[in-house]
C-alpha atoms as a PDB file:
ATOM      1  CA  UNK A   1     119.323  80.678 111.466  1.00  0.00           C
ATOM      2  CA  UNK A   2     118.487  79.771 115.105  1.00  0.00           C
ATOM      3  CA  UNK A   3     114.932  79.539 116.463  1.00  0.00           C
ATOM      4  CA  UNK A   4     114.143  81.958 119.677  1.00  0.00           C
ATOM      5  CA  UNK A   5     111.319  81.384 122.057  1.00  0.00           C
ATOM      6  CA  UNK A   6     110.332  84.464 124.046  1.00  0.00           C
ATOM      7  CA  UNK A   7     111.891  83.733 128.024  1.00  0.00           C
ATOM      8  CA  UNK A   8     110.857  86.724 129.271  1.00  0.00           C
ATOM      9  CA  UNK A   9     110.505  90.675 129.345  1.00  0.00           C
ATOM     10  CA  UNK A  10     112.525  91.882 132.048  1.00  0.00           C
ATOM     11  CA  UNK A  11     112.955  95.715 133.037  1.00  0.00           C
ATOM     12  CA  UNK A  12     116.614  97.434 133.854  1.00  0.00           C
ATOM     13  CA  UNK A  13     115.810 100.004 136.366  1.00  0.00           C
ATOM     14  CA  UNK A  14     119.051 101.399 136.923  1.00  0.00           C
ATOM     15  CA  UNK A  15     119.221 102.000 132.656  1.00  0.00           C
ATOM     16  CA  UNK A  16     115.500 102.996 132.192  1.00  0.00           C
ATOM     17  CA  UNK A  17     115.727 100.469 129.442  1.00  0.00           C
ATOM     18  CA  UNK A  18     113.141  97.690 129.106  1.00  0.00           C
ATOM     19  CA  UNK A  19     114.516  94.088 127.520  1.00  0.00           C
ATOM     20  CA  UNK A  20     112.855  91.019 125.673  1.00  0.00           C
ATOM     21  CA  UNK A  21     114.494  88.252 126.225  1.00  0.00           C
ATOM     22  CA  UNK A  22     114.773  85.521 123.589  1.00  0.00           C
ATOM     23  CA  UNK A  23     116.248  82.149 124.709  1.00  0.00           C
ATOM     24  CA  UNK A  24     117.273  79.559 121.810  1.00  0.00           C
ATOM     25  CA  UNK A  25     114.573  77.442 121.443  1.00  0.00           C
ATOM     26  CA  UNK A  26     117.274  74.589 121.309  1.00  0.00           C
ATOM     27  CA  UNK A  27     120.214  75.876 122.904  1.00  0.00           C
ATOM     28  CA  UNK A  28     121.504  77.760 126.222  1.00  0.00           C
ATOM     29  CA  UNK A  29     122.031  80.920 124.672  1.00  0.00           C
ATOM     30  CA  UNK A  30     120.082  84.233 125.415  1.00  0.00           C
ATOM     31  CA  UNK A  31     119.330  87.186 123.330  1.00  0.00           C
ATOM     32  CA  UNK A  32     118.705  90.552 125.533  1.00  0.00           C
ATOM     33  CA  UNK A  33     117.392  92.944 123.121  1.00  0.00           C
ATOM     34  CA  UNK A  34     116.231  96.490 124.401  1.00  0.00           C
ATOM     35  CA  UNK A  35     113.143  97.837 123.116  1.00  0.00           C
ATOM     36  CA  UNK A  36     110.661 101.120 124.072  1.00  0.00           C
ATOM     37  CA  UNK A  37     107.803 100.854 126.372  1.00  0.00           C
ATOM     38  CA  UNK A  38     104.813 100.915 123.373  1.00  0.00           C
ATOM     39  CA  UNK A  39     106.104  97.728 121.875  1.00  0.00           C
ATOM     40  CA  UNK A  40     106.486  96.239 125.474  1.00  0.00           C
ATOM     41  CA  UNK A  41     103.105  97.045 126.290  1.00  0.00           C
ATOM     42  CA  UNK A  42     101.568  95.473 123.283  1.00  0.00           C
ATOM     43  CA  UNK A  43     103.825  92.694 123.699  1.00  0.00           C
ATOM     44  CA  UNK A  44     102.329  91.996 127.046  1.00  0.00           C
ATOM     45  CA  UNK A  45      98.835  92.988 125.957  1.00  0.00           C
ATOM     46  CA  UNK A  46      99.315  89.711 124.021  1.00  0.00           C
ATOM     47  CA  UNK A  47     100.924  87.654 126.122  1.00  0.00           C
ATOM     48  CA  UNK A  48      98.649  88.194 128.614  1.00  0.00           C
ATOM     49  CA  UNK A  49      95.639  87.742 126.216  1.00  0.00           C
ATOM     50  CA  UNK A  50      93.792  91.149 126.770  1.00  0.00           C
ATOM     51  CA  UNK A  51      91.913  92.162 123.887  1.00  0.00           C
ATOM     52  CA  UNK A  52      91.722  96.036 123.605  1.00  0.00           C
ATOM     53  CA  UNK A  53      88.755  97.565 122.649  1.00  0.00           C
ATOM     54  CA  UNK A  54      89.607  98.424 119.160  1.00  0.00           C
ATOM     55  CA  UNK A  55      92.604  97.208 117.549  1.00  0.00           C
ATOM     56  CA  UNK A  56      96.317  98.581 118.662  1.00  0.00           C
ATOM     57  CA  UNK A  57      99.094  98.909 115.168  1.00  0.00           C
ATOM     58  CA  UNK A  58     100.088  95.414 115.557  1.00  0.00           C
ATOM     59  CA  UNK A  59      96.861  94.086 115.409  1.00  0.00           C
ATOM     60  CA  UNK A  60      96.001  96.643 112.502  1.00  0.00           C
ATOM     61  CA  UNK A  61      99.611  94.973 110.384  1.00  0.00           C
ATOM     62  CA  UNK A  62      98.593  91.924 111.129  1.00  0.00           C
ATOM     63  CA  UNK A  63      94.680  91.900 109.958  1.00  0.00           C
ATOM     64  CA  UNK A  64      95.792  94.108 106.916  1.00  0.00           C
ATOM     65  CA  UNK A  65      98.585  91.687 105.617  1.00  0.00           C
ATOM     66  CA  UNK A  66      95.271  88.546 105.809  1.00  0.00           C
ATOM     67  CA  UNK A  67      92.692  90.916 104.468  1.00  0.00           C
ATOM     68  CA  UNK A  68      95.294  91.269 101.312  1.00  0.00           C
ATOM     69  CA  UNK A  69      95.471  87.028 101.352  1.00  0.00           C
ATOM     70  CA  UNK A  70      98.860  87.452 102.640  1.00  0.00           C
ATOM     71  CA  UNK A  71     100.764  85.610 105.438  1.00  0.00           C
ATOM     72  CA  UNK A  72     103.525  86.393 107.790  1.00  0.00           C
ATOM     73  CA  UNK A  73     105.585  83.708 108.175  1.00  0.00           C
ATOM     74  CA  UNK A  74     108.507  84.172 110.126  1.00  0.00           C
ATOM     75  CA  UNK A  75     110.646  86.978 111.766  1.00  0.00           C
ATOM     76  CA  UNK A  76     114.234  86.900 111.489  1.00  0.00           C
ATOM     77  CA  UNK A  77     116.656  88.985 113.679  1.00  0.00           C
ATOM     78  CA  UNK A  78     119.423  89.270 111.488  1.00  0.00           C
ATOM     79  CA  UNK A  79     121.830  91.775 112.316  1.00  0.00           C
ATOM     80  CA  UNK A  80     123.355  93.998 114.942  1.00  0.00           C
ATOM     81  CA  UNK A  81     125.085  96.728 114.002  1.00  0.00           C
ATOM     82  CA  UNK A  82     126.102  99.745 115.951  1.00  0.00           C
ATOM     83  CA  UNK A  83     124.875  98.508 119.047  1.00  0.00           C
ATOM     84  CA  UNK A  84     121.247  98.526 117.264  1.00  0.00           C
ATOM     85  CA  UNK A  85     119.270  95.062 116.110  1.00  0.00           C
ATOM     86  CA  UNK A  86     117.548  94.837 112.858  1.00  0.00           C
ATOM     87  CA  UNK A  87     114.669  92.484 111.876  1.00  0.00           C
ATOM     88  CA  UNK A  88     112.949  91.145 109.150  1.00  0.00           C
ATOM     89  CA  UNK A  89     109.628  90.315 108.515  1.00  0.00           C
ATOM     90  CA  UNK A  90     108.787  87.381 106.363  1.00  0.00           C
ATOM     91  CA  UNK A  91     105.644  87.096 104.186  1.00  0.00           C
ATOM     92  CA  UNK A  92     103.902  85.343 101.714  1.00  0.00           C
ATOM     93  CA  UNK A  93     101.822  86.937  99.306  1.00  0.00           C
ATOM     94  CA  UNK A  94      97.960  85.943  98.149  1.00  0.00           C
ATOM     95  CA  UNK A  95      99.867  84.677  94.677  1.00  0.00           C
ATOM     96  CA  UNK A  96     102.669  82.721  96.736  1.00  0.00           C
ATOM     97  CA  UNK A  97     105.197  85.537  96.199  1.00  0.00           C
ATOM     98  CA  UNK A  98     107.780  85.456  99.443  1.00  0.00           C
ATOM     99  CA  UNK A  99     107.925  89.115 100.335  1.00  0.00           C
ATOM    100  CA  UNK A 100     110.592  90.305 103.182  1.00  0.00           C
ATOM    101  CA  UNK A 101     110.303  93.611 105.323  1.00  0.00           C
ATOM    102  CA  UNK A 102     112.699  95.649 107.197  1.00  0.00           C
ATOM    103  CA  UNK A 103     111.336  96.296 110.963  1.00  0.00           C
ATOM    104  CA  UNK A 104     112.334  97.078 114.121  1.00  0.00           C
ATOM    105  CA  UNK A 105     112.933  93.949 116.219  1.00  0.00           C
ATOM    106  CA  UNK A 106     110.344  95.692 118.905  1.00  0.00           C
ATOM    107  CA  UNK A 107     107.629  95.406 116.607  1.00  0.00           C
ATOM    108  CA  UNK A 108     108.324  92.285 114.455  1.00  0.00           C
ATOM    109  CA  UNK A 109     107.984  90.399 117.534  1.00  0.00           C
ATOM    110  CA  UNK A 110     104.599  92.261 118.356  1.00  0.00           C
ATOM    111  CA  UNK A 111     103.755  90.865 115.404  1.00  0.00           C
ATOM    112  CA  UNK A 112     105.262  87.467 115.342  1.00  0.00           C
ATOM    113  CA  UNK A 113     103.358  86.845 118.669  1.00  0.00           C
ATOM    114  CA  UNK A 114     100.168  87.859 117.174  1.00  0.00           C
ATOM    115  CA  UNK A 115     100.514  85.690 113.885  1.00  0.00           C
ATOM    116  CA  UNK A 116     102.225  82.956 115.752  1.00  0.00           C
ATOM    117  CA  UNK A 117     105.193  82.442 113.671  1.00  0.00           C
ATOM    118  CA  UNK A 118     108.712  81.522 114.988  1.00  0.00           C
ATOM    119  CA  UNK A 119     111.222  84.276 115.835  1.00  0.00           C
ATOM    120  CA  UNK A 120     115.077  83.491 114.144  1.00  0.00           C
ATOM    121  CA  UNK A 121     118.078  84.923 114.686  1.00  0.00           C
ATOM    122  CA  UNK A 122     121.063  84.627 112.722  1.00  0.00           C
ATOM    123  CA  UNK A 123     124.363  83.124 113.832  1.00  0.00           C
ATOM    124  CA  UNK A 124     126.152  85.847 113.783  1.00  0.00           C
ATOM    125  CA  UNK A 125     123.731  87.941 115.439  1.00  0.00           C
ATOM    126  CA  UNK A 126     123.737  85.203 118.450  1.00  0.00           C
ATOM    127  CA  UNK A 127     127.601  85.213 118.528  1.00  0.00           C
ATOM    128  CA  UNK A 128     128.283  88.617 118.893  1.00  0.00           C
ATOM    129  CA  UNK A 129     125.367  89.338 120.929  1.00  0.00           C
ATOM    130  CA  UNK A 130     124.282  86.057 122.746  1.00  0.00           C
ATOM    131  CA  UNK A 131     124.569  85.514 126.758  1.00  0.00           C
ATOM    132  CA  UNK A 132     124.846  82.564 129.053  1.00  0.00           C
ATOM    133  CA  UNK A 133     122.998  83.992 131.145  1.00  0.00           C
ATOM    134  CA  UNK A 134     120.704  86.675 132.052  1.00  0.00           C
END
């Protein structure tokens, strides 16, 4: 697994498609990966540290996983497959148990952000979908 830092969110205009932008956090590789506009907006809701008035889904996830004594601890990106990402969300359970959940990439990052946890990606992921530059 390789570790991502968020480089930025940029928006494709000419594809009405909206892309994060992960860069590895140790390397010169870049991971484009398209996601819809609710995930970008609560990804910069938190990025640009606005607190909504009541709490938005990722917020809700988040706060429900500690109320239950649980922890997210990482997100892994781990495969591409028909032109779509998939994601995994890594927990830890009040007893210790690790605990992993299928999600979208779009809203395991929303997440990840919010518990500040590191963002992976597997190899193969970066090598079939990885860019010098974006």
């Amino acid at each position: 697994m390789i570790e991502l830092v968020l480089s930025k969110i940029k928006v494709d205009e000419n594809r009405h498609e909206q892309l994060v932008v992960f860069r590895e956090k140790a390397g010169n590789r870049f991971l484009p990966v398209v996601i819809g506009l609710p995930e970008i907006h609560a990804i910069k809701l938190k990025l640009g540290n606005v607190k909504p008035p009541r709490p938005m889904t990722h917020d809700l996830m988040l706060k429900v996983v500690q109320e239950l004594g649980g922890k997210i601890v990482k997100v892994v990106i781990d495969k591409l497959e028909s032109n779509t990402f998939h994601a995994k969300i890594h927990l830890l359970s009040k007893e210790g148990q690790e605990i992993v959940v299928d999600s979208r990439p779009s809203d395991s990052v929303a997440i990840a952000l919010r518990a500040q946890v590191p963002v992976f990606a597997e190899e193969e992921v970066l090598d079939k979908a990885g860019v010098y530059d974006v």
